[in-house]
C-alpha atoms as a PDB file:
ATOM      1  CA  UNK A   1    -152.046-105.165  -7.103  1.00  0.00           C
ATOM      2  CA  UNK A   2    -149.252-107.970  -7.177  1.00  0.00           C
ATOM      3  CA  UNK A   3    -146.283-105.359  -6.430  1.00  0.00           C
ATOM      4  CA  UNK A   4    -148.078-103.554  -4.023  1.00  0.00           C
ATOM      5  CA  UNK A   5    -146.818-102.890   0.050  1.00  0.00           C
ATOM      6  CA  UNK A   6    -148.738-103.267   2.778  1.00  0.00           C
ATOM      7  CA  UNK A   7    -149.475-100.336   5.507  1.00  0.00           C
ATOM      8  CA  UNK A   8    -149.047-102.967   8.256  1.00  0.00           C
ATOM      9  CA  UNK A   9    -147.522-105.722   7.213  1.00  0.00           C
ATOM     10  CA  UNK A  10    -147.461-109.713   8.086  1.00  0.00           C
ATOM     11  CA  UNK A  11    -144.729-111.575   9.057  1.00  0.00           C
ATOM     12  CA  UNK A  12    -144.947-113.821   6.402  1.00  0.00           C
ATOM     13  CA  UNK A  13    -144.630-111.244   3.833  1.00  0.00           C
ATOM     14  CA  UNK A  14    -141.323-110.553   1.259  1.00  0.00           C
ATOM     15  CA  UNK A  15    -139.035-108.020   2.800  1.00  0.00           C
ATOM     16  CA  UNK A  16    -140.087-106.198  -0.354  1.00  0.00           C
ATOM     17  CA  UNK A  17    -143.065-105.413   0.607  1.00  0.00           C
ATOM     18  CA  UNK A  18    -141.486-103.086   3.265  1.00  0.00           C
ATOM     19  CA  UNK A  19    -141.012 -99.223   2.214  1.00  0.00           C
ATOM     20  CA  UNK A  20    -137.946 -98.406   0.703  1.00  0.00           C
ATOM     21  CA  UNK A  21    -136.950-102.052  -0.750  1.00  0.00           C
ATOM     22  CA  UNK A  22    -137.795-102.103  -4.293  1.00  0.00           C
ATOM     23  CA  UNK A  23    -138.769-105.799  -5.156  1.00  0.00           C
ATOM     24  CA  UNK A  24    -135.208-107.524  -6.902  1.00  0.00           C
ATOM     25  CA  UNK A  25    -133.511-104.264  -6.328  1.00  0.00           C
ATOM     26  CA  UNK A  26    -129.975-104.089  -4.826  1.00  0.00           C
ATOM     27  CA  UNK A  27    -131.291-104.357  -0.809  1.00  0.00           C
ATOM     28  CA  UNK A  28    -133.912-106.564  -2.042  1.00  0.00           C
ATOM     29  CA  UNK A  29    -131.406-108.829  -3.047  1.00  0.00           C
ATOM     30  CA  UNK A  30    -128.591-108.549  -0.522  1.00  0.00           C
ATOM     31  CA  UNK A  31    -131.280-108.872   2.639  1.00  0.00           C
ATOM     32  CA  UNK A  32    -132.072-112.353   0.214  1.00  0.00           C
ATOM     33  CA  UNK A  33    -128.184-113.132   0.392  1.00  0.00           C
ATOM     34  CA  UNK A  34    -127.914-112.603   4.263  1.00  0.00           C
ATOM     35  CA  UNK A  35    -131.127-115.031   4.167  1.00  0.00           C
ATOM     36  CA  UNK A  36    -133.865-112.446   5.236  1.00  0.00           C
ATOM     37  CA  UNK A  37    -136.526-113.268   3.024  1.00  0.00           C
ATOM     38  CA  UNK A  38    -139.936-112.541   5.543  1.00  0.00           C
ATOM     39  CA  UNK A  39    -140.409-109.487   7.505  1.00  0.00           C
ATOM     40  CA  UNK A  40    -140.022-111.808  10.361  1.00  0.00           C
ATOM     41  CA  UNK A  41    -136.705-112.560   9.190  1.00  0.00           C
ATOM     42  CA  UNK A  42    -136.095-109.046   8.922  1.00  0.00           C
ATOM     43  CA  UNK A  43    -136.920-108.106  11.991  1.00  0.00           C
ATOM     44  CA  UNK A  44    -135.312-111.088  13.655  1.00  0.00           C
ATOM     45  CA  UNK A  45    -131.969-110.004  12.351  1.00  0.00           C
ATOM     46  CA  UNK A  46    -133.051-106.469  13.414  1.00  0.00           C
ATOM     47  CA  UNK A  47    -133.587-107.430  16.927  1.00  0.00           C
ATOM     48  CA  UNK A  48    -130.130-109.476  16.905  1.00  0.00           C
ATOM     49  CA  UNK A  49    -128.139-106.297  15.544  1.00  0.00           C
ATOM     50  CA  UNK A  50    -129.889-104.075  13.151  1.00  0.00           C
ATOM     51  CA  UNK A  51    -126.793-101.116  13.094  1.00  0.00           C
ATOM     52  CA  UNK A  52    -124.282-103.886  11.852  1.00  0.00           C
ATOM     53  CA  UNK A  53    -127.131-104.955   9.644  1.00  0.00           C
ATOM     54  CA  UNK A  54    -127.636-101.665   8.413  1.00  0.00           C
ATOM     55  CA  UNK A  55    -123.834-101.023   8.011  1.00  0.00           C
ATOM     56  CA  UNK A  56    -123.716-104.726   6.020  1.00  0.00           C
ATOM     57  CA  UNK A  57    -126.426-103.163   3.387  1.00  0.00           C
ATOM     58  CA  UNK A  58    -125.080 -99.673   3.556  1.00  0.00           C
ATOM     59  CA  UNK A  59    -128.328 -98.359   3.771  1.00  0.00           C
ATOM     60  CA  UNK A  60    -128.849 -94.677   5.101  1.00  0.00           C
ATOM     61  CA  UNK A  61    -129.774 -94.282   8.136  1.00  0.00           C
ATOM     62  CA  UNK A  62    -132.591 -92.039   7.233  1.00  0.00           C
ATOM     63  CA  UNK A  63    -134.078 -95.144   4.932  1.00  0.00           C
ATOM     64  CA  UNK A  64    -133.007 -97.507   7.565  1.00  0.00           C
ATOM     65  CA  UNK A  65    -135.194 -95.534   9.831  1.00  0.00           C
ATOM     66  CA  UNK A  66    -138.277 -95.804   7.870  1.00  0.00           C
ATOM     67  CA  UNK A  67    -137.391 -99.517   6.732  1.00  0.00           C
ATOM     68  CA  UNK A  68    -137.701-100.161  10.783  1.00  0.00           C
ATOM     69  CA  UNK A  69    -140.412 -98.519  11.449  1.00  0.00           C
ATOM     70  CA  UNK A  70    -142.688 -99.963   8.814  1.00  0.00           C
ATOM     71  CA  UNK A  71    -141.516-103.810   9.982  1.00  0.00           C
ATOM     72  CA  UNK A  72    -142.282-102.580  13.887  1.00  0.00           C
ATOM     73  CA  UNK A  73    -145.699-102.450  12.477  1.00  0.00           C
ATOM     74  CA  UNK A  74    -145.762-106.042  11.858  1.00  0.00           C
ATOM     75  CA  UNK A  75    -148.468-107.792  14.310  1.00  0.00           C
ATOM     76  CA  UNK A  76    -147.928-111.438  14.688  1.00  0.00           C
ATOM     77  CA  UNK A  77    -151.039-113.608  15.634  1.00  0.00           C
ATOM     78  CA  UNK A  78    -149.811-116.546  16.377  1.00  0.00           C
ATOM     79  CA  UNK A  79    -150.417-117.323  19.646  1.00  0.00           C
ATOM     80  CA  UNK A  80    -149.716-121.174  19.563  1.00  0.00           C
ATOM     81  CA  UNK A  81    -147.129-121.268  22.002  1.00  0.00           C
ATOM     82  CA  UNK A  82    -149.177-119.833  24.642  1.00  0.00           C
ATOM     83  CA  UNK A  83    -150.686-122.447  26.796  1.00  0.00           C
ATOM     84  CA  UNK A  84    -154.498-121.300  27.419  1.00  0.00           C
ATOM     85  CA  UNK A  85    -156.629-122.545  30.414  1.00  0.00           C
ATOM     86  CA  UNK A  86    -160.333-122.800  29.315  1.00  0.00           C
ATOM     87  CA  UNK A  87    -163.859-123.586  31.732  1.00  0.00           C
ATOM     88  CA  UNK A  88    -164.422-127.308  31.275  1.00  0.00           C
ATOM     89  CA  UNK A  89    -168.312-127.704  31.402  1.00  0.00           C
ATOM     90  CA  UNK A  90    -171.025-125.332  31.043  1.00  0.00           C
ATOM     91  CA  UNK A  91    -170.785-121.676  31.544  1.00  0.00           C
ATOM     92  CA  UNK A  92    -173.093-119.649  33.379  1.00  0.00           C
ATOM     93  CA  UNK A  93    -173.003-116.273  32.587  1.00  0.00           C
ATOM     94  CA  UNK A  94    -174.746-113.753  35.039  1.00  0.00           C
ATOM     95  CA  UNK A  95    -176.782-111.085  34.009  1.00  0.00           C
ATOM     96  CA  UNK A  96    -178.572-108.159  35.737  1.00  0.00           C
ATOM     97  CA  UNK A  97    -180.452-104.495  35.310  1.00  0.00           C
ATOM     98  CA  UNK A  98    -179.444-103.312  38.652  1.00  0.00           C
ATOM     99  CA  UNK A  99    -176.083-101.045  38.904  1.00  0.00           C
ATOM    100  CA  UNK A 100    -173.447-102.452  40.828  1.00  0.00           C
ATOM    101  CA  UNK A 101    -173.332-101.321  44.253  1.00  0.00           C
ATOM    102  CA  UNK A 102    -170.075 -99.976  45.339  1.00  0.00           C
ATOM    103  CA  UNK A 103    -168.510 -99.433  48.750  1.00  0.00           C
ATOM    104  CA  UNK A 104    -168.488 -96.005  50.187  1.00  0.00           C
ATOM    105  CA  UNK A 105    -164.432 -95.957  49.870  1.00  0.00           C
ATOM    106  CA  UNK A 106    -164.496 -96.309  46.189  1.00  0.00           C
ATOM    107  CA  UNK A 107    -166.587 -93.618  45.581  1.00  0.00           C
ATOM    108  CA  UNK A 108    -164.439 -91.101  47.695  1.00  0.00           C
END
């Protein structure tokens, strides 16, 4: 379904796709006027200031609450900016039947 939100969403999605923001209604719109078009935009703003934000749209706080707590969901894969060291060469990976032994301390 086109119209249809997402239990967790992405942060590329509309705002709209968030509960309680009908797609082109009235919050719809004004989050588009205050240039929050992406629930990472969304919860950018949120993160600045999301009670003056709130105030701005005149949103309950109730709604507001659930609005929130729906973009919190939001999991963001991109892990680009993370520099990542990786083995250079072959890897040998170890295997074995036997348990581990463990020192007598650990097992107190």
């Amino acid at each position: 379904m086109v119209n249809k939100k997402h239990e967790i969403p992405s942060p590329d999605d509309e705002v709209w796709r968030l509960v309680k923001i009908r797609r082109n209604g009235p919050v719809h719109e004004q989050l588009q006027g205050n240039g929050i078009k992406t629930v990472s935009d969304f919860l950018e703003r949120y993160e600045q200031d999301g009670q003056k934000l709130r105030i701005e749209l005149g949103i309950k706080p109730k709604d507001w609450d659930a609005i929130s707590k729906h973009a919190k969901k939001c999991v963001s894969m991109d892990i680009s900016s993370q520099p990542v060291d990786l083995p250079q060469g072959p890897v040998q990976l170890l295997s074995t039947d036997q348990p581990a032994e463990l020192p007598q301390e650990t097992l107190e």
